[in-house]
PDB file of N, CA and C in Angstrom:
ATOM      1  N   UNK A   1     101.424  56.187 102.356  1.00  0.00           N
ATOM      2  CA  UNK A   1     100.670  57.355 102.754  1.00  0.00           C
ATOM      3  C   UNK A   1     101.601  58.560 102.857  1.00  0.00           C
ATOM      4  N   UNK A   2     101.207  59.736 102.433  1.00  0.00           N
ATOM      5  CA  UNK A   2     101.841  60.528 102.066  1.00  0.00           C
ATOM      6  C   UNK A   2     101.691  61.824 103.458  1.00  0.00           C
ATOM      7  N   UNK A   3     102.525  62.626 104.168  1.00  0.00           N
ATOM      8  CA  UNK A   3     102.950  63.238 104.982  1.00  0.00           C
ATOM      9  C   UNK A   3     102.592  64.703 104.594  1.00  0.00           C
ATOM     10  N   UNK A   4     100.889  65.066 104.850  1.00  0.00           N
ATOM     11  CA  UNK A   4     100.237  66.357 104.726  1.00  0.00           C
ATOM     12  C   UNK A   4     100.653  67.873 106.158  1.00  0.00           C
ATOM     13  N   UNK A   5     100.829  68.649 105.686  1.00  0.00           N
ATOM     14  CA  UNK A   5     100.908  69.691 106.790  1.00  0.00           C
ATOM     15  C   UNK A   5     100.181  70.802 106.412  1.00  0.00           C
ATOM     16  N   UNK A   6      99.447  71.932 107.252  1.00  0.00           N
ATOM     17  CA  UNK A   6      98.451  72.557 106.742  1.00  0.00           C
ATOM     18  C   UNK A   6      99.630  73.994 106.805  1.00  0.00           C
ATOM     19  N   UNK A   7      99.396  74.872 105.889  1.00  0.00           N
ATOM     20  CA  UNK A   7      99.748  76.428 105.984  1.00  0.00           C
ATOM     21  C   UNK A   7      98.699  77.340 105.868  1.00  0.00           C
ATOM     22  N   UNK A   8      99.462  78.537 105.422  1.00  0.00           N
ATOM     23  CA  UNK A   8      98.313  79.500 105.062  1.00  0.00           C
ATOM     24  C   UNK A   8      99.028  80.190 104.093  1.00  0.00           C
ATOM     25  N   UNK A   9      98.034  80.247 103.088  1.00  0.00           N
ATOM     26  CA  UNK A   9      98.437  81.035 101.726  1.00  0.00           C
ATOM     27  C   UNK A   9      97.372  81.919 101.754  1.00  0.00           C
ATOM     28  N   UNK A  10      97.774  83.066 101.615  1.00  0.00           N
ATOM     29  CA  UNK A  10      97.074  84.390 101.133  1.00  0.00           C
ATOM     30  C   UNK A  10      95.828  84.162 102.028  1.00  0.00           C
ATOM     31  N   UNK A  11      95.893  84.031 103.347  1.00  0.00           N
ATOM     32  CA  UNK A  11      95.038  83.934 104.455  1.00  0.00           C
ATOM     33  C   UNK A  11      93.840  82.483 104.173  1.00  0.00           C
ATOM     34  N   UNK A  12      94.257  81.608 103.450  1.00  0.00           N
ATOM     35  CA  UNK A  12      93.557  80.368 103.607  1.00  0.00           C
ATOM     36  C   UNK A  12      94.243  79.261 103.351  1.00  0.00           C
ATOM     37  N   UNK A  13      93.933  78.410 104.821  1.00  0.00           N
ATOM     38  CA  UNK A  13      94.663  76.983 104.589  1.00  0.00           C
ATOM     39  C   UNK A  13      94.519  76.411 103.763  1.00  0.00           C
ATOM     40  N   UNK A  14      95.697  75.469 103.245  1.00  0.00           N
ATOM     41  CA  UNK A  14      96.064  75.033 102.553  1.00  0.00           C
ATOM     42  C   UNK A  14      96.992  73.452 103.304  1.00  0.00           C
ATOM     43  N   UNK A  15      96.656  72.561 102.421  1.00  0.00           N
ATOM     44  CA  UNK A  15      97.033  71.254 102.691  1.00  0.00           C
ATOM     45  C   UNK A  15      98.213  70.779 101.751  1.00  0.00           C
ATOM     46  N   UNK A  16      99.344  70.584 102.372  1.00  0.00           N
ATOM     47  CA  UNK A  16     100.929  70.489 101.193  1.00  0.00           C
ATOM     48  C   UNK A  16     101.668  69.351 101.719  1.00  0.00           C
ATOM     49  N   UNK A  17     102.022  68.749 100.945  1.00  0.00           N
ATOM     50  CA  UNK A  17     103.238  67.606 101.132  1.00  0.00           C
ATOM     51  C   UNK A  17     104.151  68.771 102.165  1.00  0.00           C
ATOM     52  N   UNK A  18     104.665  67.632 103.022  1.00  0.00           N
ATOM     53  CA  UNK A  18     105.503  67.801 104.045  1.00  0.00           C
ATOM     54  C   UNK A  18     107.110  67.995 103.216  1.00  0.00           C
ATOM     55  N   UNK A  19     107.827  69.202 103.330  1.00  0.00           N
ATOM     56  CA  UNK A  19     108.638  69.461 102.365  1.00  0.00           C
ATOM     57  C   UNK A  19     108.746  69.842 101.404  1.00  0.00           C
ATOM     58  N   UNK A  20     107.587  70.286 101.307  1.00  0.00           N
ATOM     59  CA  UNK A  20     107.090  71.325 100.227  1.00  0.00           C
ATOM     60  C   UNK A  20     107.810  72.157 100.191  1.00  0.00           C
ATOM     61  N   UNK A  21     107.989  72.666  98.969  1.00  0.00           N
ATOM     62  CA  UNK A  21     109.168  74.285  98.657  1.00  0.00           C
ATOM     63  C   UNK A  21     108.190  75.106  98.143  1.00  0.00           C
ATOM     64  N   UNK A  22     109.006  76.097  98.445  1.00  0.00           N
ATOM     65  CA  UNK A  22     108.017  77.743  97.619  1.00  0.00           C
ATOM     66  C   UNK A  22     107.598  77.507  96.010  1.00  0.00           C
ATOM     67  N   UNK A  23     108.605  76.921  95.431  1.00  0.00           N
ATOM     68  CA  UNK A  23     108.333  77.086  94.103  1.00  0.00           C
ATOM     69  C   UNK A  23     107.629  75.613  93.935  1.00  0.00           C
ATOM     70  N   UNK A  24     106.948  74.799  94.706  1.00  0.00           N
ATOM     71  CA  UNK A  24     105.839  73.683  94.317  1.00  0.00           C
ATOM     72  C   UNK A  24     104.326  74.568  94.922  1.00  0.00           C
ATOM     73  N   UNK A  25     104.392  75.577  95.789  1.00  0.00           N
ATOM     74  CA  UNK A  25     103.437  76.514  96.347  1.00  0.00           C
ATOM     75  C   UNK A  25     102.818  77.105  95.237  1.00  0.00           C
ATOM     76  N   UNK A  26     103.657  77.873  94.622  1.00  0.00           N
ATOM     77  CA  UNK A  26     103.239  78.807  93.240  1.00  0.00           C
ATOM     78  C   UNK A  26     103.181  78.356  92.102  1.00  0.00           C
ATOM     79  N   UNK A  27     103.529  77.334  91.928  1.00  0.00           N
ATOM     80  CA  UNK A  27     103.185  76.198  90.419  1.00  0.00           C
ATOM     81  C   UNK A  27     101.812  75.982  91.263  1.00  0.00           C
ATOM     82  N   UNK A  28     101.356  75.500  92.315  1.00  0.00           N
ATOM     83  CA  UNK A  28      99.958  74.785  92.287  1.00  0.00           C
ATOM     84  C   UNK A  28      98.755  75.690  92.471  1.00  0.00           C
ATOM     85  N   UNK A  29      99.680  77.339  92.775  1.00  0.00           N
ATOM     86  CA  UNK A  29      98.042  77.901  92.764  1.00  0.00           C
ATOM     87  C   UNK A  29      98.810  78.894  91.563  1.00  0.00           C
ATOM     88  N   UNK A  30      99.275  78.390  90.719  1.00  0.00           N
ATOM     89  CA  UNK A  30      99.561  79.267  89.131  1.00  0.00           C
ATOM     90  C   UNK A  30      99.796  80.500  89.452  1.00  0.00           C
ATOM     91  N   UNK A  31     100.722  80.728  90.706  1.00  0.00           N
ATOM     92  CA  UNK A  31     101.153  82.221  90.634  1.00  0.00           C
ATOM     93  C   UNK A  31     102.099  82.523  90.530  1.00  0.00           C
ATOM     94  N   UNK A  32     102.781  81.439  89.664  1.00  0.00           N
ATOM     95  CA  UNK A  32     104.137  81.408  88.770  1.00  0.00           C
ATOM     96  C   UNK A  32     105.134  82.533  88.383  1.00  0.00           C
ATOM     97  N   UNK A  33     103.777  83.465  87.679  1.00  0.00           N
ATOM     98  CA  UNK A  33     103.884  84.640  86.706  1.00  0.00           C
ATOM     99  C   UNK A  33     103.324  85.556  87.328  1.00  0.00           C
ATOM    100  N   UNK A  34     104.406  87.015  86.633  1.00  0.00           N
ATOM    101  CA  UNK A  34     103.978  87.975  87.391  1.00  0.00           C
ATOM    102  C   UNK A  34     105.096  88.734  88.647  1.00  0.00           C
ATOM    103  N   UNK A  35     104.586  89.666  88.772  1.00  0.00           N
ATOM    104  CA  UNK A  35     105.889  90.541  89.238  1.00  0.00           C
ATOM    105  C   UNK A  35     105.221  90.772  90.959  1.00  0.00           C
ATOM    106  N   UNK A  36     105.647  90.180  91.836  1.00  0.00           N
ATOM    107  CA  UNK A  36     105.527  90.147  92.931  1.00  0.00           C
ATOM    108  C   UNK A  36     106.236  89.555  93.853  1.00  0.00           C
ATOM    109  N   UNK A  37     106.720  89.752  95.345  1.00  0.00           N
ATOM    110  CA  UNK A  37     107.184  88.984  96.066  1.00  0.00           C
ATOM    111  C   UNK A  37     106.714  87.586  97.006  1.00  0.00           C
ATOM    112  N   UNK A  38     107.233  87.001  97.895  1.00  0.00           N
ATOM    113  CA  UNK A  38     107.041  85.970  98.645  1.00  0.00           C
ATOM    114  C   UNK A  38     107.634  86.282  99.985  1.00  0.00           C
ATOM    115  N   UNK A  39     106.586  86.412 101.346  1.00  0.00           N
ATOM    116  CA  UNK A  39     106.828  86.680 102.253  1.00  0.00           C
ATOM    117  C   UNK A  39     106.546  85.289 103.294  1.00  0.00           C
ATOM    118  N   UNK A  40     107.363  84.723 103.899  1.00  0.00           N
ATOM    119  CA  UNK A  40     106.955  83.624 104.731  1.00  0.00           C
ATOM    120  C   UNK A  40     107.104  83.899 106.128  1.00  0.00           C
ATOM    121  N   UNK A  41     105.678  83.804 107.302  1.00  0.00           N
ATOM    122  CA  UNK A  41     105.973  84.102 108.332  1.00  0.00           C
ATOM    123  C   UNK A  41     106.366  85.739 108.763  1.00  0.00           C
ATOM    124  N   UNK A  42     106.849  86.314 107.600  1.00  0.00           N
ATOM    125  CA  UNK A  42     106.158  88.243 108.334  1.00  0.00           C
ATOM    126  C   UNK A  42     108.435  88.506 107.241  1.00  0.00           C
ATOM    127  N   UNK A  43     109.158  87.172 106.656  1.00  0.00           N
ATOM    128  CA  UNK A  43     109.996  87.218 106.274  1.00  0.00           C
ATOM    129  C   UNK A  43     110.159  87.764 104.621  1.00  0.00           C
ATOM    130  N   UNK A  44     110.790  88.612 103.763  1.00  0.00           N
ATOM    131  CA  UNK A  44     110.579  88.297 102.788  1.00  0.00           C
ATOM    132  C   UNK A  44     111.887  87.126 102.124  1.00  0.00           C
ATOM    133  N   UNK A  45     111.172  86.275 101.022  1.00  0.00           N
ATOM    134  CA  UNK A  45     112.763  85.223 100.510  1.00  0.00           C
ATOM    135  C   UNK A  45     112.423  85.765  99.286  1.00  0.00           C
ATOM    136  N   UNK A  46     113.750  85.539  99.160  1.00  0.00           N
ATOM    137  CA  UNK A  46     114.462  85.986  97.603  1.00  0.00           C
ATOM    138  C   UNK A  46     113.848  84.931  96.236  1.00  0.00           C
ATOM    139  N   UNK A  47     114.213  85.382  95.343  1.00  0.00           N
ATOM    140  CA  UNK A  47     113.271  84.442  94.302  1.00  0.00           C
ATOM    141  C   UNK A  47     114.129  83.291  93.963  1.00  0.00           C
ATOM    142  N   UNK A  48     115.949  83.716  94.845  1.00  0.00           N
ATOM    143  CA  UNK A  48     116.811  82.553  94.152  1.00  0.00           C
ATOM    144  C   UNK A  48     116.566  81.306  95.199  1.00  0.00           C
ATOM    145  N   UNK A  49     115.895  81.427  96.349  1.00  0.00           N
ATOM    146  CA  UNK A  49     115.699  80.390  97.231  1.00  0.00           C
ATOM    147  C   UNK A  49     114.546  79.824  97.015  1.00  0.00           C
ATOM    148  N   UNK A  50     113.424  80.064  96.440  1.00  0.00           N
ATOM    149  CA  UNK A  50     112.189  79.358  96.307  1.00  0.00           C
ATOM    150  C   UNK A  50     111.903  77.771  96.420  1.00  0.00           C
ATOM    151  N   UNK A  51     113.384  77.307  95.117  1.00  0.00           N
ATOM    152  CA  UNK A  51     113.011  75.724  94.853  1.00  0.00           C
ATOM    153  C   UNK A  51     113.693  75.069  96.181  1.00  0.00           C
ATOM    154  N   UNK A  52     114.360  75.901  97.019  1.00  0.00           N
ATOM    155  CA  UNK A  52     115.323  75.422  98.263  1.00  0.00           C
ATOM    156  C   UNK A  52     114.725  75.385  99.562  1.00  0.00           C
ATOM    157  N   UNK A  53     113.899  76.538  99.582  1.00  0.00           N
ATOM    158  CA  UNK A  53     112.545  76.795 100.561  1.00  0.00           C
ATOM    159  C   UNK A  53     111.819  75.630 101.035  1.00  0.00           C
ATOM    160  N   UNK A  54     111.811  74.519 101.928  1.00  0.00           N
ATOM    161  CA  UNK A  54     110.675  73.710 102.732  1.00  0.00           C
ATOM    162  C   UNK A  54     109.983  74.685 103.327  1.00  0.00           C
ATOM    163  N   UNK A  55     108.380  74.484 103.358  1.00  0.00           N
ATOM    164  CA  UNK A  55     107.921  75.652 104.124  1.00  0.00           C
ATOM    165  C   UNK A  55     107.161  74.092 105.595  1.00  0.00           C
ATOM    166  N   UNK A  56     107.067  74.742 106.418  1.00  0.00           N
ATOM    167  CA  UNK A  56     106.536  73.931 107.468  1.00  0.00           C
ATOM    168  C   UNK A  56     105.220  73.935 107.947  1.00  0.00           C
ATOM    169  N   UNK A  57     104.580  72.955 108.552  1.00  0.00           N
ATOM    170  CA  UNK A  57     103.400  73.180 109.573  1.00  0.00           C
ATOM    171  C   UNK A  57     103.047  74.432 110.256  1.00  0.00           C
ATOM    172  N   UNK A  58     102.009  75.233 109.893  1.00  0.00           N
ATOM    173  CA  UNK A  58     101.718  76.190 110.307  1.00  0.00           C
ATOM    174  C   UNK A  58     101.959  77.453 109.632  1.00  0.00           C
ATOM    175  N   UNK A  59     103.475  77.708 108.988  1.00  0.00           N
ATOM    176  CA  UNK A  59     103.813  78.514 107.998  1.00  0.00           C
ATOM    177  C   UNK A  59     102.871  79.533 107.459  1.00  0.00           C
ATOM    178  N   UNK A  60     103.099  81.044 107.696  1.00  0.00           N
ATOM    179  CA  UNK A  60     101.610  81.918 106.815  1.00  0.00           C
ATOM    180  C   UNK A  60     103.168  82.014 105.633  1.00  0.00           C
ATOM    181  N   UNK A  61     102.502  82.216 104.912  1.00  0.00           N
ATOM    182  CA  UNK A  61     103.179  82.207 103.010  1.00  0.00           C
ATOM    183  C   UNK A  61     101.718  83.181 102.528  1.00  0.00           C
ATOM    184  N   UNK A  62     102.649  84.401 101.925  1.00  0.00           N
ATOM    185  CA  UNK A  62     102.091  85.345 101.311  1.00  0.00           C
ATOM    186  C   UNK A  62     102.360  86.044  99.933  1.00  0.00           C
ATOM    187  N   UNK A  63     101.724  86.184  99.081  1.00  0.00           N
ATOM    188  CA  UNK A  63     102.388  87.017  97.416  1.00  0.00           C
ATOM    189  C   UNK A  63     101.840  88.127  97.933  1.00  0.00           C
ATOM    190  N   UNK A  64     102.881  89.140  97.615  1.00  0.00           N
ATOM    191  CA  UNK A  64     102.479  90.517  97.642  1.00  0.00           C
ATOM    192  C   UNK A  64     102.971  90.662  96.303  1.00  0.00           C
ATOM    193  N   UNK A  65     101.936  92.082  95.330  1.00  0.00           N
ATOM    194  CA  UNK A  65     102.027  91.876  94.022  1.00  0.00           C
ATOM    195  C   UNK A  65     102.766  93.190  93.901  1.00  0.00           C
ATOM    196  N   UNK A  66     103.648  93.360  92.959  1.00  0.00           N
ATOM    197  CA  UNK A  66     104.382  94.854  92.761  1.00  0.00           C
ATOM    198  C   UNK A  66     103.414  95.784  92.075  1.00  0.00           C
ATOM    199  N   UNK A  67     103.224  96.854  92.460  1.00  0.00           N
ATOM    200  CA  UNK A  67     102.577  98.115  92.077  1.00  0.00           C
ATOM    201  C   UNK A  67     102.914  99.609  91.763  1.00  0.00           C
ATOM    202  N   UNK A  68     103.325  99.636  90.436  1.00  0.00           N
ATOM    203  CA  UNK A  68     103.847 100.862  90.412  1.00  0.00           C
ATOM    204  C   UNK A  68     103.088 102.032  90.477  1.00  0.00           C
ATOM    205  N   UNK A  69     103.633 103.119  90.215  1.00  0.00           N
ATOM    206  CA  UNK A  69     102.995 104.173  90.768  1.00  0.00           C
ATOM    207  C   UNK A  69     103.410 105.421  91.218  1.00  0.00           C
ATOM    208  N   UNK A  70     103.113 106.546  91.648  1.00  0.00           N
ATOM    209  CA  UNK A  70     103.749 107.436  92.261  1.00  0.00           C
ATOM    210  C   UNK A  70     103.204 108.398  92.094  1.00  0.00           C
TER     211      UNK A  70
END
């Protein structure tokens, strides 16, 4: 039996293997691609930590998308 913990992605829970990393987060909701960041908990992480990232029980995990402009 496999070791579920709930987060929140983009304001809806979500159910993830315990030890889950950022970059198994964004492979499963295909937001792979694309020019945006990753904010965990109110933090932003860098894109070189993603596959290193465990995110935990409770965890809010957010994509904010880049928007240019001016």
């Amino acid at each position: 039996m496999s070791d579920m913990i709930q987060i929140i992605v983009n304001g809806s829970k979500v159910s993830v293997l315990f030890d889950t990393s950022i970059e198994n987060v964004l492979q499963q909701g295909e937001m792979s691609v694309g020019r945006f960041i990753v904010v965990v908990n109110g933090d932003v992480v860098p894109k070189s930590l993603y596959a290193n990232t465990a995110l935990n029980q409770g965890d809010v995990f957010e994509t904010i998308a880049a928007i240019s402009g001016g």
